[in-house]
Each structure stands twice: as C-alpha cells, then as structure tokens.
Protein backbone atom coordinates (compact mmCIF):
# COMPACT_ATOMS: atom_id res chain seq x y z
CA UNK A 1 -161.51 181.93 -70.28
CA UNK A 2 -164.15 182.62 -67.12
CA UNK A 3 -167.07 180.40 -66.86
CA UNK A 4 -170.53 181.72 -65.06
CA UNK A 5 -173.28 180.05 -63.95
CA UNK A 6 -175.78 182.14 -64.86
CA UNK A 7 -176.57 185.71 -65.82
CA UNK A 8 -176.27 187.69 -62.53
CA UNK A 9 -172.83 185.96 -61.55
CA UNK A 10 -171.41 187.47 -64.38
CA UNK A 11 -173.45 190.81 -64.11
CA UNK A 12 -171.70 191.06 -61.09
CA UNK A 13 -168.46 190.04 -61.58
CA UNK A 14 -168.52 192.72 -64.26
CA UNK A 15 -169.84 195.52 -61.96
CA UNK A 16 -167.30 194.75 -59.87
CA UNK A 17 -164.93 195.03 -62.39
CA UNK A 18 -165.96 198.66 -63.19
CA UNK A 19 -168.99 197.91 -66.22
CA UNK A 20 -171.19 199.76 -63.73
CA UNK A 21 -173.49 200.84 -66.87
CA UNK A 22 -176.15 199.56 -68.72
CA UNK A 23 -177.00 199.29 -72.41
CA UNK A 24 -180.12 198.49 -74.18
CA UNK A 25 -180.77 198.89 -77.95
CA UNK A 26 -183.52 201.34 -79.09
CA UNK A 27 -184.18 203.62 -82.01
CA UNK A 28 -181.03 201.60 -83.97
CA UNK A 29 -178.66 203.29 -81.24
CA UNK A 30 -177.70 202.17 -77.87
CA UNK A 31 -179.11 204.09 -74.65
CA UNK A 32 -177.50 204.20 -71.81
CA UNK A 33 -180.04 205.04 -68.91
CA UNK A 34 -177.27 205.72 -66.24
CA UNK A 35 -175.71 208.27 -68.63
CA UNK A 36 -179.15 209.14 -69.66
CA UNK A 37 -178.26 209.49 -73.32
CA UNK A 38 -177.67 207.54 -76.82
CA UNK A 39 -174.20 206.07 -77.89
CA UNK A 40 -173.63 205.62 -81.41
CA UNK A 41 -172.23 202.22 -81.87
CA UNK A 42 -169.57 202.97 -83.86
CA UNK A 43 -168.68 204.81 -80.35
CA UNK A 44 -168.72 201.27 -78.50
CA UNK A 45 -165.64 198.84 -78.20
CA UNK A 46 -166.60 195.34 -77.27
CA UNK A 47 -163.82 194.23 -74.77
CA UNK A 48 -165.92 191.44 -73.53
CA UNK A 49 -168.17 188.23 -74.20
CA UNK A 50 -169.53 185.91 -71.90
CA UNK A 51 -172.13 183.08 -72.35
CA UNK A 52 -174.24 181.47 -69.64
CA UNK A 53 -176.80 179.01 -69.98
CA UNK A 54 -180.31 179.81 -69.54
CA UNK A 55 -182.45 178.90 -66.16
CA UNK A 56 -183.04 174.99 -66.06
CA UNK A 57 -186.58 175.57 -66.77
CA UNK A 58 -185.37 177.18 -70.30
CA UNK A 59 -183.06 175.65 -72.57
CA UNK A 60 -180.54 178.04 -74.18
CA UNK A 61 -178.14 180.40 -73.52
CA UNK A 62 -177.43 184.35 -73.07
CA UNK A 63 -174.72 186.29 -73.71
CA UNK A 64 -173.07 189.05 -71.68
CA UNK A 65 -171.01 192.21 -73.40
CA UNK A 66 -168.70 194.49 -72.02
CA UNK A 67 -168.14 197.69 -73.93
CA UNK A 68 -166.31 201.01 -73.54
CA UNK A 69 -167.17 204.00 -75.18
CA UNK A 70 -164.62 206.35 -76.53
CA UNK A 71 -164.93 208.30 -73.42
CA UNK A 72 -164.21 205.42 -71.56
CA UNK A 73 -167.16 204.61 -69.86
CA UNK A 74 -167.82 200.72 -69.51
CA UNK A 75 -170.93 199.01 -69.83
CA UNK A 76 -173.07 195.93 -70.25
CA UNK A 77 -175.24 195.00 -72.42
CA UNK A 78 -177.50 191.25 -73.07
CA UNK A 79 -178.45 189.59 -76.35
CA UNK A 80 -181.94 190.00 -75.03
CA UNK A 81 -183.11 192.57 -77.75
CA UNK A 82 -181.83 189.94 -80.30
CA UNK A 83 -184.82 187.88 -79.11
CA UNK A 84 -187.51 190.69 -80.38
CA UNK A 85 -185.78 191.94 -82.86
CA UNK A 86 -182.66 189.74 -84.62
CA UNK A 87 -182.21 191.63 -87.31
CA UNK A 88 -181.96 195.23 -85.59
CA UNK A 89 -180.03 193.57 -82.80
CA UNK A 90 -176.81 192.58 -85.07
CA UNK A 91 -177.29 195.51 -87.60
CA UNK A 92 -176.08 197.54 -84.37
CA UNK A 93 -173.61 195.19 -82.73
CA UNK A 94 -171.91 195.08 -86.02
CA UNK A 95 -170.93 198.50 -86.25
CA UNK A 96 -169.54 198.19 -83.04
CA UNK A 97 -165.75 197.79 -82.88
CA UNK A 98 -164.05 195.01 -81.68
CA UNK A 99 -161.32 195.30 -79.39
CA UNK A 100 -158.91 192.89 -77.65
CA UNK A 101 -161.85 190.08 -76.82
CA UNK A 102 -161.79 188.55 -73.16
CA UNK A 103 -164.26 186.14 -72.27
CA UNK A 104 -165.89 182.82 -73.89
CA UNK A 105 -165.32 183.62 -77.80
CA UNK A 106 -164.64 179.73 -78.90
C-alpha cells in the first residue's frame, strides 16, 4: 500500500504513471476536459484509491481515484465534488466498476 503526503505527490506519482487525464463530475456524468467529452460511469473502472490528509491548516482528508475507461484511457479524479454535492457524488461513483483495487482501501 503507497502512502502520500499530500494531494499533488500523489497527482504526480499518478501522471507519471500514465493517469495523464482529468475527471470532474457534472450533469450526473463524468467530463473529461482533456478528451473534451462525457464518460458514462458505467464506462469507468476504478483501478485506484489513495487518501492523503488535508493541509495542516484543515483537518481531514482527500481521496485520489484512478480510472480507465473502456477505451483505456486513465484518469484522475478527487472526492472534491462530494463536498458540494454528496449525494450526486456517490450516485455516480457507484455505477462505476470496480476493478482490481491498488492503493489505501483498509
């Protein structure tokens, strides 16, 4: 299991890693702005979840996705949305598919 110290170490351990794109919830779907279109999440396989803690100033934590769509394109999303909106945040991630899960899932 990987441990980060905040959010952009893991960002960019993931980029590096190939999840060079970005999604954000809107509409009930997920957007990629790279691809510059909308992913159905029943299109998205989570491969990945990581949780940091928040800035010392906050108390908290967020968490960090990885997904691949079924044309193979990985990405990253944050639980930030879930903030604003709770309820529309895990009526999308749950129609996402889970896949072999790497990261901090205990």
């Amino acid at each position: 299991m990987s441990r980060f110290n905040n959010l952009s170490e893991v960002v960019s351990v993931m980029r590096a890693r190939g999840f060079v794109n970005t999604f954000s919830i809107q509409h009930q779907q997920v957007y990629c702005s790279e691809l510059s279109k909308a992913i159905s999440p029943t299109q998205l396989t989570l491969l990945e979840r990581h949780v940091v803690p928040l800035p010392s100033a906050q108390s908290g934590q967020e968490e960090v996705y990885g997904f691949r769509t079924d044309d193979n394109q990985l990405g990253i999303m944050t639980n930030i949305y879930a903030e604003y909106d709770p309820e529309g945040f895990y009526a999308v991630f749950r129609q996402c598919l889970k896949g072999q899960a790497v990261g901090a899932w205990s």
